[in-house]
N, C-alpha and C. Protein backbone atom coordinates (compact mmCIF):
# COMPACT_ATOMS: atom_id res chain seq x y z
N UNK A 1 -2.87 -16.88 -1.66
CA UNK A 1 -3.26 -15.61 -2.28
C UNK A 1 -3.17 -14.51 -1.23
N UNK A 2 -2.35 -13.65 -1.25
CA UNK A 2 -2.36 -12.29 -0.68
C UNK A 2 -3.64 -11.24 -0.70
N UNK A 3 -3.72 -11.06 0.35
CA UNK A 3 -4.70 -10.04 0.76
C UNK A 3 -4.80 -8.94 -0.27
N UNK A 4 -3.84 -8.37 -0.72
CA UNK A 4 -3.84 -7.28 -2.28
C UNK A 4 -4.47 -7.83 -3.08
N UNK A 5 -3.81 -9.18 -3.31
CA UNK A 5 -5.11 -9.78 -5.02
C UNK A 5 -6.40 -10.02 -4.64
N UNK A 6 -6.76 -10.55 -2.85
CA UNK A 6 -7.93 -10.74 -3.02
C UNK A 6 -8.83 -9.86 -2.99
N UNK A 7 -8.31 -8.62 -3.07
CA UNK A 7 -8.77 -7.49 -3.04
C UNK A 7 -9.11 -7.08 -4.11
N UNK A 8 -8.26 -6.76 -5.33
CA UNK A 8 -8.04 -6.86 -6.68
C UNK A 8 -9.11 -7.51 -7.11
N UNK A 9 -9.14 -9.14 -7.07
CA UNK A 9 -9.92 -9.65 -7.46
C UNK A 9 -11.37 -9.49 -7.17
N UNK A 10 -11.42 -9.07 -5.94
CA UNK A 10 -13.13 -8.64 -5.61
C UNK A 10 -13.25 -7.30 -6.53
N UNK A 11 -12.36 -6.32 -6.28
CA UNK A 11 -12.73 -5.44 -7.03
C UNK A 11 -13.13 -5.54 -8.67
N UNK A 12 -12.64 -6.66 -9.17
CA UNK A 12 -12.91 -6.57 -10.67
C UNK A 12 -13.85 -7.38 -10.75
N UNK A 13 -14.10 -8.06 -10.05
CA UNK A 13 -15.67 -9.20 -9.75
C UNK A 13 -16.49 -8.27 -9.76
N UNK A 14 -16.34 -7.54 -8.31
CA UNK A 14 -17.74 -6.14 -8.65
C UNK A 14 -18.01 -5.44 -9.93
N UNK A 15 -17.17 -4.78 -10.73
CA UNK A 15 -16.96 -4.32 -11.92
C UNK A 15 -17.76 -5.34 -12.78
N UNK A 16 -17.65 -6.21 -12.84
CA UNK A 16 -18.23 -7.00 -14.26
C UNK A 16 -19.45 -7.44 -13.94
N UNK A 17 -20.35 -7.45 -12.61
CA UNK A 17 -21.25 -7.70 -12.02
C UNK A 17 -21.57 -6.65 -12.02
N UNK A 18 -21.34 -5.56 -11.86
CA UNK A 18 -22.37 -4.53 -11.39
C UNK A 18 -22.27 -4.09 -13.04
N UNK A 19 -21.36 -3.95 -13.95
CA UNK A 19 -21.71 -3.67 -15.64
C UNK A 19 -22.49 -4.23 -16.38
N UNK A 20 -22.60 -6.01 -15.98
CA UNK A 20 -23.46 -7.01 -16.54
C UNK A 20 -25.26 -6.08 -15.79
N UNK A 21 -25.32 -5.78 -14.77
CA UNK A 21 -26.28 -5.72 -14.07
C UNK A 21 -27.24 -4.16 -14.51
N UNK A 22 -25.78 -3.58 -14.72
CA UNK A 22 -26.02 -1.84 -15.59
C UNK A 22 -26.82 -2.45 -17.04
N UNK A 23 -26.31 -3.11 -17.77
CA UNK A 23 -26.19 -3.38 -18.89
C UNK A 23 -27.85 -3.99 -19.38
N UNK A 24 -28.11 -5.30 -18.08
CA UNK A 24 -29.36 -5.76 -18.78
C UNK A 24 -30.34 -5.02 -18.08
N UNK A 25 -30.37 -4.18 -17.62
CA UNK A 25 -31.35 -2.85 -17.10
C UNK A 25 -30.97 -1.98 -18.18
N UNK A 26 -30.53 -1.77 -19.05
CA UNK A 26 -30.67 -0.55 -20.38
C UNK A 26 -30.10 0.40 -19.80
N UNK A 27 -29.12 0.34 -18.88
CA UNK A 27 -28.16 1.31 -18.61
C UNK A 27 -27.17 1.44 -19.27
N UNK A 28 -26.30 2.43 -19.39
CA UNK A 28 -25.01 2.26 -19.74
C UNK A 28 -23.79 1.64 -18.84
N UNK A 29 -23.13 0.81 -19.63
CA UNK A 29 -22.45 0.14 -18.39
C UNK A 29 -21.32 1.16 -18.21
N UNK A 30 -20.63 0.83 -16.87
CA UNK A 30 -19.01 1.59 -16.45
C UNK A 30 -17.86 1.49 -17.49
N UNK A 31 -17.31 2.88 -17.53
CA UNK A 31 -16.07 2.37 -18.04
C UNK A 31 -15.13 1.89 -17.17
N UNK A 32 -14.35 1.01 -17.80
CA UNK A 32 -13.38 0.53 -17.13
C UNK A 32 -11.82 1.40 -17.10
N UNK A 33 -11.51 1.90 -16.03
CA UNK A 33 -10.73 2.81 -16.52
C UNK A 33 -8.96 2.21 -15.58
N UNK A 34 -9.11 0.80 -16.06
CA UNK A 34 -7.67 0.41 -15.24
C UNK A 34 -7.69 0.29 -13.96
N UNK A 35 -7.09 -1.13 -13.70
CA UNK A 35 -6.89 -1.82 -12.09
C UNK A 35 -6.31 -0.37 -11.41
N UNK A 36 -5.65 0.44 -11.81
CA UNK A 36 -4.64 1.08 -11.37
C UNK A 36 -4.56 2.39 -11.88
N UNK A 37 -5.63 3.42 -11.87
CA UNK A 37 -5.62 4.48 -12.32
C UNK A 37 -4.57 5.66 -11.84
N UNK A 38 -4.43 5.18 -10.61
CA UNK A 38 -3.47 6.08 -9.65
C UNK A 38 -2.37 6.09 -10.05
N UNK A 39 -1.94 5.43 -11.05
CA UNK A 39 -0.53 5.18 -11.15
C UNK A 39 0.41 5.95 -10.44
N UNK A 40 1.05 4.07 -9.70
CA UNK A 40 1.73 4.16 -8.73
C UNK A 40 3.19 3.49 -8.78
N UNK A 41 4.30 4.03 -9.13
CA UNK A 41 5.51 3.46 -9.23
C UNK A 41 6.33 2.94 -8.35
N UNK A 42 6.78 1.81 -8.29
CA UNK A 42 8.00 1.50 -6.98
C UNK A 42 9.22 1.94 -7.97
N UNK A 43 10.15 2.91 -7.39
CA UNK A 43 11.20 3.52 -8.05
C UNK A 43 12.20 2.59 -7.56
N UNK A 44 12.21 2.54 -5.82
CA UNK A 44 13.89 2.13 -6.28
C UNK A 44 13.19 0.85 -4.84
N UNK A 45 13.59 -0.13 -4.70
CA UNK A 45 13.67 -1.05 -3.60
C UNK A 45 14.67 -1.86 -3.25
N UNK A 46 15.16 -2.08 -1.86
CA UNK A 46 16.60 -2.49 -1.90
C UNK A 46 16.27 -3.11 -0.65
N UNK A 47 17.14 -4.57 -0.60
CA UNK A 47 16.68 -5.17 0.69
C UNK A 47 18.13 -5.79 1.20
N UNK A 48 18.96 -5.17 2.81
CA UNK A 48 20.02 -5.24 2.83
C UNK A 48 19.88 -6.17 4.59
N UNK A 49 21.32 -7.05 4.51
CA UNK A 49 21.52 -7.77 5.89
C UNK A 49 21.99 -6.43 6.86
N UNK A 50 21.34 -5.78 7.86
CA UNK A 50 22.22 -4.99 8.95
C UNK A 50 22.86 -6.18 9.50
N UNK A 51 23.35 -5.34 10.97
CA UNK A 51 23.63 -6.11 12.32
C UNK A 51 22.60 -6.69 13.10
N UNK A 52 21.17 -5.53 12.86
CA UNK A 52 20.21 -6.23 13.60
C UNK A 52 19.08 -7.05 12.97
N UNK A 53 19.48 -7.26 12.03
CA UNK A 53 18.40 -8.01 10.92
C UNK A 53 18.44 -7.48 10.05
N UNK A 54 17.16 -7.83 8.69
CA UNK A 54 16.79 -7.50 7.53
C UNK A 54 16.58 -5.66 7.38
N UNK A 55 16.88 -4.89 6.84
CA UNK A 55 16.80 -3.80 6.21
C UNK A 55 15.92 -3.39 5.01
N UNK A 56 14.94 -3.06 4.97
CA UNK A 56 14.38 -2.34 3.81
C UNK A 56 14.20 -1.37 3.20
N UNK A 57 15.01 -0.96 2.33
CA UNK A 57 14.47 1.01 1.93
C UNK A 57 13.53 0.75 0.56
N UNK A 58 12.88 1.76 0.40
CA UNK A 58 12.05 1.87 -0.92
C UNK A 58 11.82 2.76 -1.17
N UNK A 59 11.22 3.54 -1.96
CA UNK A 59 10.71 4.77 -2.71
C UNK A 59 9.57 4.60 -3.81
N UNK A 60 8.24 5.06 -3.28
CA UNK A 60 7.31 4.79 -4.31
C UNK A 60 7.10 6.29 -4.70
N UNK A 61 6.63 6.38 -6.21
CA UNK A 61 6.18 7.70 -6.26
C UNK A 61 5.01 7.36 -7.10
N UNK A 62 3.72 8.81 -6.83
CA UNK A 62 2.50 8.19 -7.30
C UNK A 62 2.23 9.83 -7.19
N UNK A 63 1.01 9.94 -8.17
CA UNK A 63 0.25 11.10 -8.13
C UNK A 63 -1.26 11.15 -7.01
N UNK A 64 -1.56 12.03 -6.45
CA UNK A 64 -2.59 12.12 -5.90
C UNK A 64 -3.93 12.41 -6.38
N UNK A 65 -4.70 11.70 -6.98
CA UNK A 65 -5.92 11.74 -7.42
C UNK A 65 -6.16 12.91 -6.67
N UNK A 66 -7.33 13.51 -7.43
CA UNK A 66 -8.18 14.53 -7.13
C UNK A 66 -9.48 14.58 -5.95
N UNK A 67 -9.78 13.45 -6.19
CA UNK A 67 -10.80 12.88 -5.61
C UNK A 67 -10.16 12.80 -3.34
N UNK A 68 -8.89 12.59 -3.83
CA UNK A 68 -8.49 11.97 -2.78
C UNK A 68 -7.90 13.19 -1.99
N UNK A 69 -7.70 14.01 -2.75
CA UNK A 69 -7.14 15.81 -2.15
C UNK A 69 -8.37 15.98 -1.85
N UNK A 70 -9.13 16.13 -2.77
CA UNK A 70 -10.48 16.85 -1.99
C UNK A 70 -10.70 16.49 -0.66
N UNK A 71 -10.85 15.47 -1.01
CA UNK A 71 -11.31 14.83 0.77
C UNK A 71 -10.20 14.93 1.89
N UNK A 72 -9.18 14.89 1.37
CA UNK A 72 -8.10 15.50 2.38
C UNK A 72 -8.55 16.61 2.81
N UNK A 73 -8.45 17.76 1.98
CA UNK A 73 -9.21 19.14 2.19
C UNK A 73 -10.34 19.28 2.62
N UNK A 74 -11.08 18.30 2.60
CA UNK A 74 -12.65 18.57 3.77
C UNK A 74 -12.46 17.72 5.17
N UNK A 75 -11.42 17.15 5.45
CA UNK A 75 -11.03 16.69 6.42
C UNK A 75 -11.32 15.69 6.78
N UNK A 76 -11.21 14.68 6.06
CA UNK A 76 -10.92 13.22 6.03
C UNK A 76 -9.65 12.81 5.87
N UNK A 77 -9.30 12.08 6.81
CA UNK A 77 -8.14 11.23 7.22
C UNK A 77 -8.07 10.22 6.17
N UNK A 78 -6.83 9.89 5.40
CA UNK A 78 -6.88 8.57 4.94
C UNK A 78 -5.16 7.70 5.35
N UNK A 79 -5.73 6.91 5.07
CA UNK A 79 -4.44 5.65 5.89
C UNK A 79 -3.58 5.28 4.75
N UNK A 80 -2.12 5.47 4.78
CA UNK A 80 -1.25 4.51 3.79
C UNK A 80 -0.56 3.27 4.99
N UNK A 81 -0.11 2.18 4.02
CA UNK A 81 0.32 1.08 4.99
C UNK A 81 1.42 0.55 3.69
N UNK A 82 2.46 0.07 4.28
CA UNK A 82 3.25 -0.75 4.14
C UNK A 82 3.77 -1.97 4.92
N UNK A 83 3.67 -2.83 4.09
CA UNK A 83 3.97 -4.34 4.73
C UNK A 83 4.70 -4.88 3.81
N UNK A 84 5.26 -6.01 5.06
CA UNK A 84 6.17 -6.72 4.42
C UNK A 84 6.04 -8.30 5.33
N UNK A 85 6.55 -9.16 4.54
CA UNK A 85 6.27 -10.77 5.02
C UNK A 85 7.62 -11.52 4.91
N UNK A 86 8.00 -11.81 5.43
CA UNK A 86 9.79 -12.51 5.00
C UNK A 86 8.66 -14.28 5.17
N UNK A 87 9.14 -14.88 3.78
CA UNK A 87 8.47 -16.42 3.83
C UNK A 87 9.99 -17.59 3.40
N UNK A 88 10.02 -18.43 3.89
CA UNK A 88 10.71 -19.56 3.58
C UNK A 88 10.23 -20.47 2.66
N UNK A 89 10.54 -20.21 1.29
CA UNK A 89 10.14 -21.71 0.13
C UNK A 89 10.16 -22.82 1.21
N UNK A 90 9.18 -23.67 0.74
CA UNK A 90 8.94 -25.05 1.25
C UNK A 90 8.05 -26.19 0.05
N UNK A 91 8.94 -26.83 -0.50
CA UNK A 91 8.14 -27.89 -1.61
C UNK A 91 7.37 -28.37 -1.43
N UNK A 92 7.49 -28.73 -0.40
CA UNK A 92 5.87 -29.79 0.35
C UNK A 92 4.87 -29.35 1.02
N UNK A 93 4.58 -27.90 0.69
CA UNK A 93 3.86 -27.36 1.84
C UNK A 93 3.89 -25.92 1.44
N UNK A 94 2.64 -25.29 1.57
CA UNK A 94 2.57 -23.69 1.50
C UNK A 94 3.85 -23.05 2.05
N UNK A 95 4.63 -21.57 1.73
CA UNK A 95 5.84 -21.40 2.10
C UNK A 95 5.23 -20.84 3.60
N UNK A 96 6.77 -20.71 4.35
CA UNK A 96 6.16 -20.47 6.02
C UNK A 96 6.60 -19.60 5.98
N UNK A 97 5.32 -18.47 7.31
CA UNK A 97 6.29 -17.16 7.05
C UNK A 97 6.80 -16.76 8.67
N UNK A 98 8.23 -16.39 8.68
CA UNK A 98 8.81 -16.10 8.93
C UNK A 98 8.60 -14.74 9.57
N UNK A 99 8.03 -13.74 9.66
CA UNK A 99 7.70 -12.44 10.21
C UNK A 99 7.51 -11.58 9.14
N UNK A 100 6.84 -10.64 9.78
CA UNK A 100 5.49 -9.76 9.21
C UNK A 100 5.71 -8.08 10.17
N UNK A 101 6.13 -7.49 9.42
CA UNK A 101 6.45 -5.66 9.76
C UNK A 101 5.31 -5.10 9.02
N UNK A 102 4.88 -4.08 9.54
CA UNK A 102 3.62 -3.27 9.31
C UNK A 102 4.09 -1.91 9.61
N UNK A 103 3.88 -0.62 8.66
CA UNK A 103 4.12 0.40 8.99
C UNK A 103 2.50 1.42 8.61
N UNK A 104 1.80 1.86 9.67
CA UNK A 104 0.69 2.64 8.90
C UNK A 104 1.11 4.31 9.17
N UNK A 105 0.95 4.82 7.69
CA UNK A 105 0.56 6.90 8.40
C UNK A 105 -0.71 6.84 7.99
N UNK A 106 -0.93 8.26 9.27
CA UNK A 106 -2.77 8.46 9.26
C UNK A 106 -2.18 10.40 8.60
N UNK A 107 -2.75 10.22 7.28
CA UNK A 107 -2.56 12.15 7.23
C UNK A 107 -4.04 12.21 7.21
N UNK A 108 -3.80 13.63 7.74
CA UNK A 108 -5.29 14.51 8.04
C UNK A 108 -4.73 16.12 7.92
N UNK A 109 -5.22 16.53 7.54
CA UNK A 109 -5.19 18.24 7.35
C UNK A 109 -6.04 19.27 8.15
N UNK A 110 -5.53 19.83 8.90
CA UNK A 110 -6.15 20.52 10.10
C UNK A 110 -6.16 22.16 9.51
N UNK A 111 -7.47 22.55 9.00
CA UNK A 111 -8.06 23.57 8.46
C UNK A 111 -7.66 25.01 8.94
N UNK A 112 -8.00 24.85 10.93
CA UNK A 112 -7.64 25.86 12.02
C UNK A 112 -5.64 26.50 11.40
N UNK A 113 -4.82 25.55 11.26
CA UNK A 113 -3.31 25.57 11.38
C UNK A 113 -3.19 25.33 9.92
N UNK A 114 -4.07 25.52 8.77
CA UNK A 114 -3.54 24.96 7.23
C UNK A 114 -2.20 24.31 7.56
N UNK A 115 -2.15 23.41 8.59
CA UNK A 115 -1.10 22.35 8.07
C UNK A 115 -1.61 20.56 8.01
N UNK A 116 -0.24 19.68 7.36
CA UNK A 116 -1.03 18.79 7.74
C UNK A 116 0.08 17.92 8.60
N UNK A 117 -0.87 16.64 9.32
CA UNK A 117 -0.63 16.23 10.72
C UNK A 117 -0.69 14.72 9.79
N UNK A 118 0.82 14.14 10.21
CA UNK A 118 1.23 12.68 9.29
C UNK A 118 1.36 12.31 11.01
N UNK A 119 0.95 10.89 10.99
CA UNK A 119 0.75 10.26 12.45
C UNK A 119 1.47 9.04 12.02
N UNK A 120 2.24 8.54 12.73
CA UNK A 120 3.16 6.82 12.53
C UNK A 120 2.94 6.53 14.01
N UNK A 121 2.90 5.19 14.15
CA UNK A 121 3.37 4.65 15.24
C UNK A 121 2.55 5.52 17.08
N UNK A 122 1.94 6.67 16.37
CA UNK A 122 1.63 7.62 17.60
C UNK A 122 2.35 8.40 17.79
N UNK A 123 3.67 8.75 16.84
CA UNK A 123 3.84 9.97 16.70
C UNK A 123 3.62 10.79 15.84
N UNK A 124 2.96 12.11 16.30
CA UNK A 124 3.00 13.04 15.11
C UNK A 124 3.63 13.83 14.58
N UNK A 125 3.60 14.47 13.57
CA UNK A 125 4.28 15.61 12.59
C UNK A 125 4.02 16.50 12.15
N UNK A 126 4.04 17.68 12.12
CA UNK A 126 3.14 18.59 11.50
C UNK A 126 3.70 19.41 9.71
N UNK A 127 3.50 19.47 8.90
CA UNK A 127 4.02 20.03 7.87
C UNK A 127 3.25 21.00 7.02
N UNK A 128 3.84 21.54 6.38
CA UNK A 128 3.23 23.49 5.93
C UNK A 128 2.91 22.88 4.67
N UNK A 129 2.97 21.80 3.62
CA UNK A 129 2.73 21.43 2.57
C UNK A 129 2.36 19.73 2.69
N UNK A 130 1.06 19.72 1.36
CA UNK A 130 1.06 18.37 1.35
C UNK A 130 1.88 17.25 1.08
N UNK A 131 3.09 17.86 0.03
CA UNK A 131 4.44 17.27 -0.77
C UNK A 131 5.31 16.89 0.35
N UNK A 132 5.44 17.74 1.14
CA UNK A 132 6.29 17.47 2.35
C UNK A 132 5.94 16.13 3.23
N UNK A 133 4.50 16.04 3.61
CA UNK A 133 3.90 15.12 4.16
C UNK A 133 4.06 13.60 3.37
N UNK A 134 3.41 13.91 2.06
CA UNK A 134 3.76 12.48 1.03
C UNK A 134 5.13 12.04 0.54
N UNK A 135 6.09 12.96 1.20
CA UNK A 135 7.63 12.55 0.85
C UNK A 135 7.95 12.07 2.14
N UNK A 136 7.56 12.10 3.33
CA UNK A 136 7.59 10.87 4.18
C UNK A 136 7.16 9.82 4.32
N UNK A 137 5.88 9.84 3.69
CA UNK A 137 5.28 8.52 3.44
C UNK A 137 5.97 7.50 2.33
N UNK A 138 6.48 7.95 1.23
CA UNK A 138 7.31 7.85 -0.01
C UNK A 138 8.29 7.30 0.38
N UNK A 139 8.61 7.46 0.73
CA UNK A 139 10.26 7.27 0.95
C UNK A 139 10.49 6.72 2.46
N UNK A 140 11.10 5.28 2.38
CA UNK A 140 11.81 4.65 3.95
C UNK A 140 13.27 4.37 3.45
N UNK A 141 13.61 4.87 4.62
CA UNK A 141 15.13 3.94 4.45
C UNK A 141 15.44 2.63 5.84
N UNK A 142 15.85 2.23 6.07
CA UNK A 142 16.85 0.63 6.65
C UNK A 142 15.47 1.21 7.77
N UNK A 143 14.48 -0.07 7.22
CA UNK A 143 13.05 -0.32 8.27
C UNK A 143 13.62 -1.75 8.52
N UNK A 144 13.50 -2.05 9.92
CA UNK A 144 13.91 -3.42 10.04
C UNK A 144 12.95 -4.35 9.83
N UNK A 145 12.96 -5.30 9.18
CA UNK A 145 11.51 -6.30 9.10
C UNK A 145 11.45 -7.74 9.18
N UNK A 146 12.80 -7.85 9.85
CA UNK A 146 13.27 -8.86 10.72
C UNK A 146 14.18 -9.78 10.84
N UNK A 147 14.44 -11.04 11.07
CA UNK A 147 15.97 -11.01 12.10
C UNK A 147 16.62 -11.32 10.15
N UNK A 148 17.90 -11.49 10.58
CA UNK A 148 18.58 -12.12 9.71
C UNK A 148 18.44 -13.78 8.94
N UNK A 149 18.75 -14.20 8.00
CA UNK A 149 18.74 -15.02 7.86
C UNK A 149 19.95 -16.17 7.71
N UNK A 150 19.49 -16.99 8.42
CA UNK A 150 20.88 -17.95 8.12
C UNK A 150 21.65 -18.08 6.95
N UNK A 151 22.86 -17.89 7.22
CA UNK A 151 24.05 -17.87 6.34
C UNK A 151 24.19 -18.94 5.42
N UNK A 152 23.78 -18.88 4.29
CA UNK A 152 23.81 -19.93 3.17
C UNK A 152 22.32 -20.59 2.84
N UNK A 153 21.32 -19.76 3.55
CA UNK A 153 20.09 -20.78 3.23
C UNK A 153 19.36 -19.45 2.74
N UNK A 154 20.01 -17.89 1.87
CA UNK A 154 19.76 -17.08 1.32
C UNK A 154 18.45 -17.57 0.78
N UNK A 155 18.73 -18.37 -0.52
CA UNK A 155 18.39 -18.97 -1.56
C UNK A 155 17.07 -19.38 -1.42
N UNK A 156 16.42 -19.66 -0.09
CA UNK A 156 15.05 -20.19 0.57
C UNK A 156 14.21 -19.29 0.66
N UNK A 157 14.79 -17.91 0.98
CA UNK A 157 14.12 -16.45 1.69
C UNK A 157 13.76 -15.90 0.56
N UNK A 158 12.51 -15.24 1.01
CA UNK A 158 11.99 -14.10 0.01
C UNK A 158 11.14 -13.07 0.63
N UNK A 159 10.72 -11.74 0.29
CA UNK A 159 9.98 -10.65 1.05
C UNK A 159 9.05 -10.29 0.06
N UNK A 160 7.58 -10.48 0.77
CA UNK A 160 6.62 -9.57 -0.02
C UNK A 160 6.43 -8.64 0.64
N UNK A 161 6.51 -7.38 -0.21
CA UNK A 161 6.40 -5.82 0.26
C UNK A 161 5.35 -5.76 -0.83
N UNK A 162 4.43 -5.30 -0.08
CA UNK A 162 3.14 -3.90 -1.01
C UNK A 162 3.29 -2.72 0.09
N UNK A 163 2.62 -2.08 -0.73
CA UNK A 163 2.24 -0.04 -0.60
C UNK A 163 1.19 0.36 -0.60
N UNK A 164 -0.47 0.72 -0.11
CA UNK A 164 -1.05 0.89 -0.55
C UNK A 164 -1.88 2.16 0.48
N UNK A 165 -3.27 2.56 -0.38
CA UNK A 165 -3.86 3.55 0.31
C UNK A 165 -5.19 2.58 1.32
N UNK A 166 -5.09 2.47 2.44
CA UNK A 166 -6.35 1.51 3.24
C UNK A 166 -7.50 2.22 2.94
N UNK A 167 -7.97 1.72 2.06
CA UNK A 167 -9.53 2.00 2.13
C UNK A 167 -10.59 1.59 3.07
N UNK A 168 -10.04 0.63 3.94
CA UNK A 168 -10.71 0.09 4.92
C UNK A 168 -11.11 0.78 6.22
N UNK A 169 -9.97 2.47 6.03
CA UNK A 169 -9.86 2.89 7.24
C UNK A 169 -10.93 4.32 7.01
N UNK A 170 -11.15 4.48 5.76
CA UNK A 170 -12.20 5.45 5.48
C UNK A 170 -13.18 5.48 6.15
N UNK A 171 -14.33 6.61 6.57
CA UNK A 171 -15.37 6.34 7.13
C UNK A 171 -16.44 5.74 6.40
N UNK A 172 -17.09 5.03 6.92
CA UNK A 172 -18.31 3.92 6.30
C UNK A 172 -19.21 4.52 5.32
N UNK A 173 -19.38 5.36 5.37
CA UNK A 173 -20.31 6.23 4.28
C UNK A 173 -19.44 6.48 2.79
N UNK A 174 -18.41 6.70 3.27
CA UNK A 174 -17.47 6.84 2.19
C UNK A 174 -16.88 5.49 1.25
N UNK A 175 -16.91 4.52 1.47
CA UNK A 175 -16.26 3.23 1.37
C UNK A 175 -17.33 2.64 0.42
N UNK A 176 -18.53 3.25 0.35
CA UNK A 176 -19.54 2.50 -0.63
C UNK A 176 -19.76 3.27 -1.78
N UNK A 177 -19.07 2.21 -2.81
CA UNK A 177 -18.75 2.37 -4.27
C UNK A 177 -17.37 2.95 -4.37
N UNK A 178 -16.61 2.24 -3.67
CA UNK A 178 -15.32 2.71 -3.78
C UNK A 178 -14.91 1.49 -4.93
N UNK A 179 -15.24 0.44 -4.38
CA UNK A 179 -14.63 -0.83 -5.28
C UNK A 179 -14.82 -0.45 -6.71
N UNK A 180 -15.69 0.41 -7.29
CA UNK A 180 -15.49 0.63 -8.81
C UNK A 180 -14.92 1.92 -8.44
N UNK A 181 -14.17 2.58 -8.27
CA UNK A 181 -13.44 4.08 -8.37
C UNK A 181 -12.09 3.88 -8.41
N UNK A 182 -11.46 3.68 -9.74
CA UNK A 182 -9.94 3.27 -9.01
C UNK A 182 -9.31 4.24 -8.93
N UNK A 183 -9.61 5.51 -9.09
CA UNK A 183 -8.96 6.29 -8.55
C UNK A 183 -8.47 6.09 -6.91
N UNK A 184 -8.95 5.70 -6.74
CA UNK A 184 -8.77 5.51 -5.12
C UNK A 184 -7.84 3.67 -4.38
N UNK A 185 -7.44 3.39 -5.40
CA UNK A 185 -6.90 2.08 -5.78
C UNK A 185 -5.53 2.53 -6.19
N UNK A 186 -4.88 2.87 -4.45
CA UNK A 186 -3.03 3.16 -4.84
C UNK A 186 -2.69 2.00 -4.42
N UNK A 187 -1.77 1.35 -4.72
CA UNK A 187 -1.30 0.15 -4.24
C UNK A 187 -0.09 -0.33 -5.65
N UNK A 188 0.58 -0.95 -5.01
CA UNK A 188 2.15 -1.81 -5.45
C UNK A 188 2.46 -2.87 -4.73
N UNK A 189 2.98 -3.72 -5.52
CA UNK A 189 3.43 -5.19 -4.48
C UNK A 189 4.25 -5.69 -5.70
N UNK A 190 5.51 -5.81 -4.45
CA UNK A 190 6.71 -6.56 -5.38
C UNK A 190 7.51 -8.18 -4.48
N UNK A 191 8.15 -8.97 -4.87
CA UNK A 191 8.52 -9.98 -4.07
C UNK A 191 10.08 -10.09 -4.31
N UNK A 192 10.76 -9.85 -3.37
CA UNK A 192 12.28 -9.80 -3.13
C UNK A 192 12.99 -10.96 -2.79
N UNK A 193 13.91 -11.43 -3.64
CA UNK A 193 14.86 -12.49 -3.26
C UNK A 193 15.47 -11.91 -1.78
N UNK A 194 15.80 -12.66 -1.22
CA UNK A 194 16.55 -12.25 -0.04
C UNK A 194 17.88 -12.67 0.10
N UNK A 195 18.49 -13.46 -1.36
CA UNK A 195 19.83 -13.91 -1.85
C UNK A 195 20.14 -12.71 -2.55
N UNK A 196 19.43 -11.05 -2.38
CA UNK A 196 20.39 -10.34 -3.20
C UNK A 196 20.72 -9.21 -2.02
N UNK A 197 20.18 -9.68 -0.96
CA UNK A 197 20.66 -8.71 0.43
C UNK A 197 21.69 -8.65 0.64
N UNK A 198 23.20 -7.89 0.80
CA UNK A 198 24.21 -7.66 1.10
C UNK A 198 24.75 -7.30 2.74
């Protein structure tokens, strides 16, 4: 089980526990307003052989909750991450994985310069709009995520890629009662043959 579902899954555990708990206290319980309120699309994903290994481009597009601008605008940092896992099927045995690429941006909006400051890797960026900022995050092209795979054993390989917003990286005050807010629950995860890499 991937770290996304077990996430998922806690989150909807809390939900029916804390509604059961609303409920026999004569409260009104939560609505449930979808795993996935953020709706978040993977548009296009493409996974190609370079020279120096595996290639990944993607394009997610998603709206920005309200909730989540605001707090941009009072100057809270929040974290997007993309990962990816290249695993080898194995019948007899959990599949093995093969290598693991991680990409995090930290945006933050700096009030003094109304711009905002997208951070990768330790470098930064500065941009005059938020659209500008989330169309880098949006959009990768040929991310390497590791070596190639042997010629004819395609058929074995596969890549899990998710997208999501780290809630983990929020400050601690903020993070409690997030698990029922799905507004704040961006995330996508798809699993790629690696027999359709070219």
């Amino acid at each position: 089980m991937t770290e996304l579902h077990r996430r998922q899954l806690l989150t909807s555990s809390l939900k029916a526990l804390l509604s059961v708990s609303l409920t026999s206290a004569g409260l009104p319980a939560l609505a449930d307003t979808g795993a996935n309120a953020a709706s978040i699309d993977l548009h296009q994903i493409q996974l190609e052989r370079g020279d120096d290994g595996l290639q990944l481009s993607y394009r997610v597009v998603f709206d920005l909750p309200k909730d989540i601008e605001d707090a941009l605008y009072k100057g809270v940092a929040v974290v997007f991450v993309a990962e990816t896992t290249l695993l080898k099927r194995r019948w007899y045995w959990s599949d093995k994985q093969r290598s693991r690429a991680t990409r995090r941006w930290r945006l933050a909006y700096q009030p003094l310069t109304r711009r905002w400051r997208l951070t990768q890797d330790g470098l930064a960026r500065q941009y005059n709009s938020l659209e500008d900022a989330l169309f880098m995050i949006c959009r990768v092209n040929e991310w390497r995520i590791g070596e190639n795979v042997p010629a004819g054993d395609e058929r074995d390989y596969y890549v899990d890629f998710s997208f999501r917003l780290d809630t983990d990286e929020l400050p601690r005050p903020m993070q409690i009662g997030l698990g029922i807010q799905s507004d704040w629950n961006i995330a996508v995860q798809r699993q790629i043959n690696v027999s359709i890499a070219r």
